[in-house]
PDB file of N, CA and C in Angstrom:
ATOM      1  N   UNK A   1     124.847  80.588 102.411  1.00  0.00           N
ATOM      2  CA  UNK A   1     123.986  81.591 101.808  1.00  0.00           C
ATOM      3  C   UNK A   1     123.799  82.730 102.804  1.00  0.00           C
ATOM      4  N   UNK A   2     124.434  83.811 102.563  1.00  0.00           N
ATOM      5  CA  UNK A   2     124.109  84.781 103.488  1.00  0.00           C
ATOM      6  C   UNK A   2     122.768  85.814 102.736  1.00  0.00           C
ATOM      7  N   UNK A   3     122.292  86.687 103.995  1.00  0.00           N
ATOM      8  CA  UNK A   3     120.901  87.023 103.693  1.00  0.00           C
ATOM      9  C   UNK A   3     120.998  88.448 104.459  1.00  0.00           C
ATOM     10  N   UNK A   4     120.575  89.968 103.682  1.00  0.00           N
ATOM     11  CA  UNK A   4     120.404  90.821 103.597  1.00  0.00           C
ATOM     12  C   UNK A   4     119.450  91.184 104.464  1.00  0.00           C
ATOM     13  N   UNK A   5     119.771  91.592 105.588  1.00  0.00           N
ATOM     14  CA  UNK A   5     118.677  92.198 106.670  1.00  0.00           C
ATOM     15  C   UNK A   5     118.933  93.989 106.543  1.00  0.00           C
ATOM     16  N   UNK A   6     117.895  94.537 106.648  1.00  0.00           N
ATOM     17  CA  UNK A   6     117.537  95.841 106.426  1.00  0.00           C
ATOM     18  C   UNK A   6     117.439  96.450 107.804  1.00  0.00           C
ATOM     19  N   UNK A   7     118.495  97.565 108.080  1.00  0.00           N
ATOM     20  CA  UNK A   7     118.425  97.970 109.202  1.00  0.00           C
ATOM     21  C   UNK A   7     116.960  99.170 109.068  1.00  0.00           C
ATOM     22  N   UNK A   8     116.342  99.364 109.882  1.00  0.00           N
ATOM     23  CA  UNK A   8     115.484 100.585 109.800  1.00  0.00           C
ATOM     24  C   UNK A   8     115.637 101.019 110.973  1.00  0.00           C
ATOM     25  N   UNK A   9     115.760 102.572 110.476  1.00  0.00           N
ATOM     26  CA  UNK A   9     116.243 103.625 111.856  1.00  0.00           C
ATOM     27  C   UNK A   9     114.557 104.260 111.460  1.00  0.00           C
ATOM     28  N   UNK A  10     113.993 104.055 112.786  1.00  0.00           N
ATOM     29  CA  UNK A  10     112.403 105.548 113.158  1.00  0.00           C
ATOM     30  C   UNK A  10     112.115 106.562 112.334  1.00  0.00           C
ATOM     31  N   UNK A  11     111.569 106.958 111.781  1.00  0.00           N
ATOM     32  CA  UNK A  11     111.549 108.120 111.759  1.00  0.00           C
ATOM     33  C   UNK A  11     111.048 109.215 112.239  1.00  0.00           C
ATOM     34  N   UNK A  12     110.904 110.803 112.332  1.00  0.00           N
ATOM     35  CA  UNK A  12     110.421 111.135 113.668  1.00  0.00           C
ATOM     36  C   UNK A  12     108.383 110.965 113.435  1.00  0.00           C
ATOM     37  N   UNK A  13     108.120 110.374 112.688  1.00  0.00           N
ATOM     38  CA  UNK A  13     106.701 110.595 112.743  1.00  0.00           C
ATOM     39  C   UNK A  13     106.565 108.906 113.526  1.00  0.00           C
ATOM     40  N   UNK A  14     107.419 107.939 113.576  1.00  0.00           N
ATOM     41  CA  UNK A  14     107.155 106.869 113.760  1.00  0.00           C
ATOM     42  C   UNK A  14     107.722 106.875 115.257  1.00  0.00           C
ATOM     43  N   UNK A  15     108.880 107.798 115.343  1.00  0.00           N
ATOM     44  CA  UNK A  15     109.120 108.419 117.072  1.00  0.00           C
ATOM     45  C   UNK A  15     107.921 108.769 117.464  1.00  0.00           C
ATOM     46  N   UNK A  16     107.643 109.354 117.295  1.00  0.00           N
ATOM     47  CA  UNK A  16     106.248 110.313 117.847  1.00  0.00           C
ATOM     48  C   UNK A  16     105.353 109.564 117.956  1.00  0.00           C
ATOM     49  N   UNK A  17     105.080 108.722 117.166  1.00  0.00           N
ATOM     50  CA  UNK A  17     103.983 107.928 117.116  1.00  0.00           C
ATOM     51  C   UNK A  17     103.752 106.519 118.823  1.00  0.00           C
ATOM     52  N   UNK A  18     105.283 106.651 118.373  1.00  0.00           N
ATOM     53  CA  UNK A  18     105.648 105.543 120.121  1.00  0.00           C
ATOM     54  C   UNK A  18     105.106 106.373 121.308  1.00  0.00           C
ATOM     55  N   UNK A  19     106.011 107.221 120.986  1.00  0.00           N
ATOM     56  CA  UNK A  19     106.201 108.440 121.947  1.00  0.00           C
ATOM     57  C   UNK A  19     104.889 108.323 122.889  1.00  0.00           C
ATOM     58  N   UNK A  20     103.988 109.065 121.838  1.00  0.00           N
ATOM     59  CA  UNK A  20     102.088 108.911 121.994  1.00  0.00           C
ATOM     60  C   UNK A  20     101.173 107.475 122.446  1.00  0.00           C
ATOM     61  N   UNK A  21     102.038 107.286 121.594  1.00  0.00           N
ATOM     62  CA  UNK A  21     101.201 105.330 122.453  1.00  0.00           C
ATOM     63  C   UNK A  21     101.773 105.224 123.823  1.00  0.00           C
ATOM     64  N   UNK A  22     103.229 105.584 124.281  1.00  0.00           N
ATOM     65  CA  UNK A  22     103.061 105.069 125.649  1.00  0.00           C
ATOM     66  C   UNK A  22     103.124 105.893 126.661  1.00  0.00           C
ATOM     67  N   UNK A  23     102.677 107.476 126.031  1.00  0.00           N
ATOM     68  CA  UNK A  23     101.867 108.057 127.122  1.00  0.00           C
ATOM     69  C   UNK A  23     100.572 107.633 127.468  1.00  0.00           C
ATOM     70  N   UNK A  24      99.897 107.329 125.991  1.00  0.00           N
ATOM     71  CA  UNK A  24      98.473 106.989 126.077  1.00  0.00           C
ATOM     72  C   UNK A  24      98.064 105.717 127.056  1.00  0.00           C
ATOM     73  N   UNK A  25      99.202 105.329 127.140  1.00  0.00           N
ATOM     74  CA  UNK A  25      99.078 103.407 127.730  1.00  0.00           C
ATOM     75  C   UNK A  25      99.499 104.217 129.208  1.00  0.00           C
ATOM     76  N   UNK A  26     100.168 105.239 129.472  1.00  0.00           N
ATOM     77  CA  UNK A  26     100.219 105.420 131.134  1.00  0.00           C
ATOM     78  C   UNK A  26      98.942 106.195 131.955  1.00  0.00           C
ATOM     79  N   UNK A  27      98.595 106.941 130.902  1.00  0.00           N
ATOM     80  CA  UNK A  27      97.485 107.294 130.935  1.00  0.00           C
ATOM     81  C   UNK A  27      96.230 106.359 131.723  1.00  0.00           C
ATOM     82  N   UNK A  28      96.086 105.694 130.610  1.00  0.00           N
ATOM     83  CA  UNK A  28      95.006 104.295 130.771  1.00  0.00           C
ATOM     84  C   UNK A  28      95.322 103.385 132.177  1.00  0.00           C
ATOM     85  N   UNK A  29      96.697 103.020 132.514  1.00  0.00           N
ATOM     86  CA  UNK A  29      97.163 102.652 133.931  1.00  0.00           C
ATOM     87  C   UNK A  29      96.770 103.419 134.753  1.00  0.00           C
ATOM     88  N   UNK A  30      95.988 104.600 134.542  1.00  0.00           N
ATOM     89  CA  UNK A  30      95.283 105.187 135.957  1.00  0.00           C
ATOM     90  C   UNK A  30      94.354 105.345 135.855  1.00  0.00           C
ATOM     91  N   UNK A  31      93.414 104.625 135.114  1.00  0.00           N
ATOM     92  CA  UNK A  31      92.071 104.836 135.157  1.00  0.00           C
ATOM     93  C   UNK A  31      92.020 103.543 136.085  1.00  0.00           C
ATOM     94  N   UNK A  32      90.428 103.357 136.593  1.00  0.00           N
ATOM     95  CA  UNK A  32      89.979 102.144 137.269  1.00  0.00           C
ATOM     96  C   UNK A  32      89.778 101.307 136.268  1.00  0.00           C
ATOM     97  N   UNK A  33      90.171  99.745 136.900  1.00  0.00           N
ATOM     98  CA  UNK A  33      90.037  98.890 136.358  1.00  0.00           C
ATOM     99  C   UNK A  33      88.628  98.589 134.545  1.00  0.00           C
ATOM    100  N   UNK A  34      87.400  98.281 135.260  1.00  0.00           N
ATOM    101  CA  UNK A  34      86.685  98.348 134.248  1.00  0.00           C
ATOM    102  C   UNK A  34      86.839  99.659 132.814  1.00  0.00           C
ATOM    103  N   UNK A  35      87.084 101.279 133.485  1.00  0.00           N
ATOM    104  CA  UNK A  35      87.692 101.681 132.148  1.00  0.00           C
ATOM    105  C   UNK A  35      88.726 101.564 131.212  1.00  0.00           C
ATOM    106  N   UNK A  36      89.946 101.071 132.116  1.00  0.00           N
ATOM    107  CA  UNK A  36      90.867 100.302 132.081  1.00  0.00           C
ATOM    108  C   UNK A  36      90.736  99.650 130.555  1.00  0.00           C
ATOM    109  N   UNK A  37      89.943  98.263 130.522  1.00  0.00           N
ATOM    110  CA  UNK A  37      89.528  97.516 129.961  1.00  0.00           C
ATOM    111  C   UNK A  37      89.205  97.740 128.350  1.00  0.00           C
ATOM    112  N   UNK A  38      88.099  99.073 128.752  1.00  0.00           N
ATOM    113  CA  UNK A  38      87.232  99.446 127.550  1.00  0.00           C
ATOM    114  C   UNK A  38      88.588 100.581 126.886  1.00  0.00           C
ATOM    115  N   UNK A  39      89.403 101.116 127.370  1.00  0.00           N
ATOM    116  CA  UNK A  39      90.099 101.810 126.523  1.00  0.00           C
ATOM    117  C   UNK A  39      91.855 101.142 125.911  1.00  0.00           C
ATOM    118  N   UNK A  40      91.973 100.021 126.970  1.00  0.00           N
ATOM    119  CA  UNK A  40      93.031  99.007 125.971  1.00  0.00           C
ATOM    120  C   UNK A  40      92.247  98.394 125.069  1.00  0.00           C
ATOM    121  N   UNK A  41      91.032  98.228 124.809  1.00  0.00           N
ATOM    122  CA  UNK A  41      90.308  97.480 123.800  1.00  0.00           C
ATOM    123  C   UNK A  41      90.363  98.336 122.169  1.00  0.00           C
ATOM    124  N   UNK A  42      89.927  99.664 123.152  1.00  0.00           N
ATOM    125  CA  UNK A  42      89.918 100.815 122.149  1.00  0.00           C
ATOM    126  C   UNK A  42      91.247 100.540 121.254  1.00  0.00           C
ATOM    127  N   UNK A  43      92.210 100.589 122.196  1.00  0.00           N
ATOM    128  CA  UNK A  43      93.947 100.991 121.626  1.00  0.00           C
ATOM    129  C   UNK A  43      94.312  99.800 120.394  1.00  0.00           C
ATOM    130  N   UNK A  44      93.332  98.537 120.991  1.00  0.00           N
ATOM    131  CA  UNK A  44      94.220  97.424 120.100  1.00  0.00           C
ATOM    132  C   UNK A  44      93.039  97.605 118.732  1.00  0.00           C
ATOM    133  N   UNK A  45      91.851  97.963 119.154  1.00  0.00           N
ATOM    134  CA  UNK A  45      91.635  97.948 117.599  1.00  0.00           C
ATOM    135  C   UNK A  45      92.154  99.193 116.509  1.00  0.00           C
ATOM    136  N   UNK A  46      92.482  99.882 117.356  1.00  0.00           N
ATOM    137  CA  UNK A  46      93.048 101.207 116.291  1.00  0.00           C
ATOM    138  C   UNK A  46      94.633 100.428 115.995  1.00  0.00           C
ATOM    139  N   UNK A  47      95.075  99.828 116.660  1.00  0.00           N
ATOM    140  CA  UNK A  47      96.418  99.176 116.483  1.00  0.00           C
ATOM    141  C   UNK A  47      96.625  98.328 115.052  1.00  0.00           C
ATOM    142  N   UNK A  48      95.185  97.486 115.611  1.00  0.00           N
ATOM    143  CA  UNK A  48      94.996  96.073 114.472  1.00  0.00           C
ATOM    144  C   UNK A  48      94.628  97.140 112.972  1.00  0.00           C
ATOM    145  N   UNK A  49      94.079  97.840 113.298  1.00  0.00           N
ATOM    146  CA  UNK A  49      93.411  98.175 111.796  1.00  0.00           C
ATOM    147  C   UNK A  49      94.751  99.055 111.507  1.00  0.00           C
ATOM    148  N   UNK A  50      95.709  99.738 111.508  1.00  0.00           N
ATOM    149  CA  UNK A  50      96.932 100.402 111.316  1.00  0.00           C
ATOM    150  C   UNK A  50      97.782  99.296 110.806  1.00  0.00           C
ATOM    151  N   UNK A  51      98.066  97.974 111.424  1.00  0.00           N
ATOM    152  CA  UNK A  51      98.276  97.044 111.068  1.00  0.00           C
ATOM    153  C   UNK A  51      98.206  96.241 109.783  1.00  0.00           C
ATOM    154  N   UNK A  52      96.566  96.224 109.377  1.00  0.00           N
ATOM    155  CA  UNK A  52      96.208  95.497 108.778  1.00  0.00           C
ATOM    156  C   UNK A  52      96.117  96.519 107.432  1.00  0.00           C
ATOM    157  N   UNK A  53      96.061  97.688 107.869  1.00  0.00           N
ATOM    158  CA  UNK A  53      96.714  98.512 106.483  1.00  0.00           C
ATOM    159  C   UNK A  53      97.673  98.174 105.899  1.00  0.00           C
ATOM    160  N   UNK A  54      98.560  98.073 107.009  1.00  0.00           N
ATOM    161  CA  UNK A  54     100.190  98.397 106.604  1.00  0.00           C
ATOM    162  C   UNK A  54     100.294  96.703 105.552  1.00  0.00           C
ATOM    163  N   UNK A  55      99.856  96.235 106.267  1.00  0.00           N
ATOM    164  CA  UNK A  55     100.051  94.834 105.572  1.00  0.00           C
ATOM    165  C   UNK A  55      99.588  94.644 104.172  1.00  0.00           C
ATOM    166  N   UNK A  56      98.143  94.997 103.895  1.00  0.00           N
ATOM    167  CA  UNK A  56      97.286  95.675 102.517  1.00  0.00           C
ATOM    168  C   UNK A  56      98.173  96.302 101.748  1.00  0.00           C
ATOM    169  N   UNK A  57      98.753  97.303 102.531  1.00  0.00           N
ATOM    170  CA  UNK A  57     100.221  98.253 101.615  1.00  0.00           C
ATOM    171  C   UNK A  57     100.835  97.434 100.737  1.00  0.00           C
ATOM    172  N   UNK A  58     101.458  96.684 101.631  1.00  0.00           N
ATOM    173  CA  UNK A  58     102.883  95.672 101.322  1.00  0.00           C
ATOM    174  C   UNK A  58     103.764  96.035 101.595  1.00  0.00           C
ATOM    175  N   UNK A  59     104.810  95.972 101.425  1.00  0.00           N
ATOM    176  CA  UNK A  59     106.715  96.246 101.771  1.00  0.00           C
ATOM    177  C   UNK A  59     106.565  97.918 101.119  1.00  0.00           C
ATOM    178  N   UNK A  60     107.095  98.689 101.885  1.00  0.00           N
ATOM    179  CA  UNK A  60     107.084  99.921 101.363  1.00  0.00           C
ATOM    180  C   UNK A  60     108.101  99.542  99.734  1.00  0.00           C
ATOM    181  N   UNK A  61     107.500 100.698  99.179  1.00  0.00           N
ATOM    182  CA  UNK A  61     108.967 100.988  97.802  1.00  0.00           C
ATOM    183  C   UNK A  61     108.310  99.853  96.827  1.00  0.00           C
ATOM    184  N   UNK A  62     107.046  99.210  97.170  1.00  0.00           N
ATOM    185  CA  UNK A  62     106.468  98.256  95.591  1.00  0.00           C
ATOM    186  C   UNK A  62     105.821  98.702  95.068  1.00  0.00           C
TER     187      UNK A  62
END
């Protein structure tokens, strides 16, 4: 039984979007430790809830 995997190429809003997260994450590597903390906390809940949209969505195209 072979099985249909879907290549997906970026697109540039989803480039950009990286792009921005891992300036934002080098960013945050130079703050001191304790702010450190409070702004990867920040990052993962804006992450999780982007996430938990996308998931709510479903498979794009339904």
């Amino acid at each position: 039984m072979s099985e249909d995997h879907e290549t997906t190429v970026p697109t540039t809003d989803q480039t950009e979007a990286v792009e921005g997260l891992e300036a934002r994450l080098q960013q945050i590597e130079q703050q001191p430790l304790g702010d450190r903390a409070a702004a990867f906390g920040e990052v993962h809940d804006e992450l999780r809830d982007v996430l938990e949209g996308a998931a709510a969505d479903g498979p794009e195209g339904s």
